[in-house]
Protein backbone atom coordinates (compact mmCIF):
# COMPACT_ATOMS: atom_id res chain seq x y z
CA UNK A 1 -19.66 3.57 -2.51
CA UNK A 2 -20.71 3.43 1.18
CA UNK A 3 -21.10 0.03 1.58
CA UNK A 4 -17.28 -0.46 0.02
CA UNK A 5 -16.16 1.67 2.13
CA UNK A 6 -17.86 0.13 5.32
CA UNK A 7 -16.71 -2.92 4.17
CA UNK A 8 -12.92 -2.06 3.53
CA UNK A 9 -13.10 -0.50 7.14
CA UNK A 10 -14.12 -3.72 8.81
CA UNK A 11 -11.52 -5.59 6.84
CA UNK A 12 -8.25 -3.23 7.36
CA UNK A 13 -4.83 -5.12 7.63
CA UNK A 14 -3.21 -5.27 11.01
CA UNK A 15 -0.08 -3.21 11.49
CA UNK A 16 2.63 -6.00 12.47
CA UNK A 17 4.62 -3.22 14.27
CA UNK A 18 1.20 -1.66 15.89
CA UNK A 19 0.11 -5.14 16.87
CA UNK A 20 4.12 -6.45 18.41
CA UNK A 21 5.61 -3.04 19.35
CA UNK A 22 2.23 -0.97 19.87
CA UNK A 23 3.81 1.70 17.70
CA UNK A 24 3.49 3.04 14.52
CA UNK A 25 5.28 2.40 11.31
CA UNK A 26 6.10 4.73 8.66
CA UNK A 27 3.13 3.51 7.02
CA UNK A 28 0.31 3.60 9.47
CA UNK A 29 -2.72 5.45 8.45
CA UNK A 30 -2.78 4.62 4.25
CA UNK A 31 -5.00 2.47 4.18
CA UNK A 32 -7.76 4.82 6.55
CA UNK A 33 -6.08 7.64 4.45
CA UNK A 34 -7.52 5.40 0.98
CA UNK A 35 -10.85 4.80 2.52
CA UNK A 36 -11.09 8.48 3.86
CA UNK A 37 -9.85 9.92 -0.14
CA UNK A 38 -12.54 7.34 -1.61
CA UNK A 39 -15.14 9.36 0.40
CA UNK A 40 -14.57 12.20 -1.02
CA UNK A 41 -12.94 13.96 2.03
CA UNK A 42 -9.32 14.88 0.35
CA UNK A 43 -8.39 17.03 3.87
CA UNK A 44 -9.10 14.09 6.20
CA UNK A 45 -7.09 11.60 4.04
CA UNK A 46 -4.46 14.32 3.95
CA UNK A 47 -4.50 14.31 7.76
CA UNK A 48 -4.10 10.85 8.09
CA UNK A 49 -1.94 10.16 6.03
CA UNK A 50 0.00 13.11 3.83
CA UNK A 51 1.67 10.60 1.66
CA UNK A 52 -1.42 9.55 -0.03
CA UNK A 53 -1.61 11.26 -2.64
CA UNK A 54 1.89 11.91 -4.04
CA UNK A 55 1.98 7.60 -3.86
CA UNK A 56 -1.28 7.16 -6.07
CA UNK A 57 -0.05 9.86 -8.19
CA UNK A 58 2.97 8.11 -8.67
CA UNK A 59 1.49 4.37 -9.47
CA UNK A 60 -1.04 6.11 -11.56
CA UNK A 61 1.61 8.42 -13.55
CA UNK A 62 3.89 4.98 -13.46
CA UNK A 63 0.58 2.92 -14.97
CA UNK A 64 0.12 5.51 -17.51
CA UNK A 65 3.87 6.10 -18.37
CA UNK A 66 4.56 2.32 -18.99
CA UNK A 67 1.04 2.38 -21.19
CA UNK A 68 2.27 5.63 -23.28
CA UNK A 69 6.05 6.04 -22.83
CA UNK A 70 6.03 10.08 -22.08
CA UNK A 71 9.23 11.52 -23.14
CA UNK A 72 10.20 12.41 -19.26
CA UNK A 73 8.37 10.03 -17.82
CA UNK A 74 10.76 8.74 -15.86
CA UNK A 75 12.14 11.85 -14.45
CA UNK A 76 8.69 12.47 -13.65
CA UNK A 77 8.43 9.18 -11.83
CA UNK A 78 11.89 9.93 -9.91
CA UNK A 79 10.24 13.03 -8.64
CA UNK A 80 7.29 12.17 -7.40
CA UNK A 81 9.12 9.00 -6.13
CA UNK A 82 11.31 11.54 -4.38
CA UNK A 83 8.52 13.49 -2.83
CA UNK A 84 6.99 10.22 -1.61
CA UNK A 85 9.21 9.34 0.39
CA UNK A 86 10.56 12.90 1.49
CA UNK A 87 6.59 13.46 2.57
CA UNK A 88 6.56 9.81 4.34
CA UNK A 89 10.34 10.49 6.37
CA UNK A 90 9.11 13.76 7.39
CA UNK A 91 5.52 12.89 8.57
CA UNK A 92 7.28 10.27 10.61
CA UNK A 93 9.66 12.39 12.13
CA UNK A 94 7.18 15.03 13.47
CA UNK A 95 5.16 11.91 14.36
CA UNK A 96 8.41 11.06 17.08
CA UNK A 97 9.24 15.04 17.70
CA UNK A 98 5.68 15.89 19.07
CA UNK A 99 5.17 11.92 21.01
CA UNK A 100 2.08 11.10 18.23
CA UNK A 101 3.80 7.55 17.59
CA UNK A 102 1.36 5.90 20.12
């Protein structure tokens, strides 16, 4: 697993809004968050990038709901959908309160 990981670090996608604006983007820090969570180290991805794991929770529920049709499956999916992006808005927003966006 080490040498995926080295190699998904050397080939991370540029941030357009990093790279033209030099600040971050609602999104910056998933993919480091990913590599960090395949490592093993669940508190490091989580302080990157908090989001992580609610999103891969909801594309793996999703992949698994669409396989098996769960009888609230897709109040399930609007929930953790929900708490997505209610964990992305207010990462973001203590990102701008406490000057971190740089």
């Amino acid at each position: 697993m080490n040498v995926f990981t080295d190699w998904l670090n050397e080939h991370l996608l540029t941030c357009p809004s990093k790279h033209f604006f030099h600040l971050d983007c609602p999104g910056c820090g998933f993919q480091r968050s990913i590599i960090t969570l395949l490592e093993g180290d669940i508190a490091k991805s989580f302080q990157l990038y908090p989001a992580t794991i609610p999103i891969l929770t909801c594309f793996i529920f999703t992949a698994l709901h669409i396989k098996f049709d769960f009888k609230y499956g897709a109040f399930v999916i609007k929930v953790l959908f929900i708490l997505s992006v209610s964990t992305i808005v207010i990462f973001y927003l203590y990102k701008i309160f406490t000057h971190k966006l740089i």
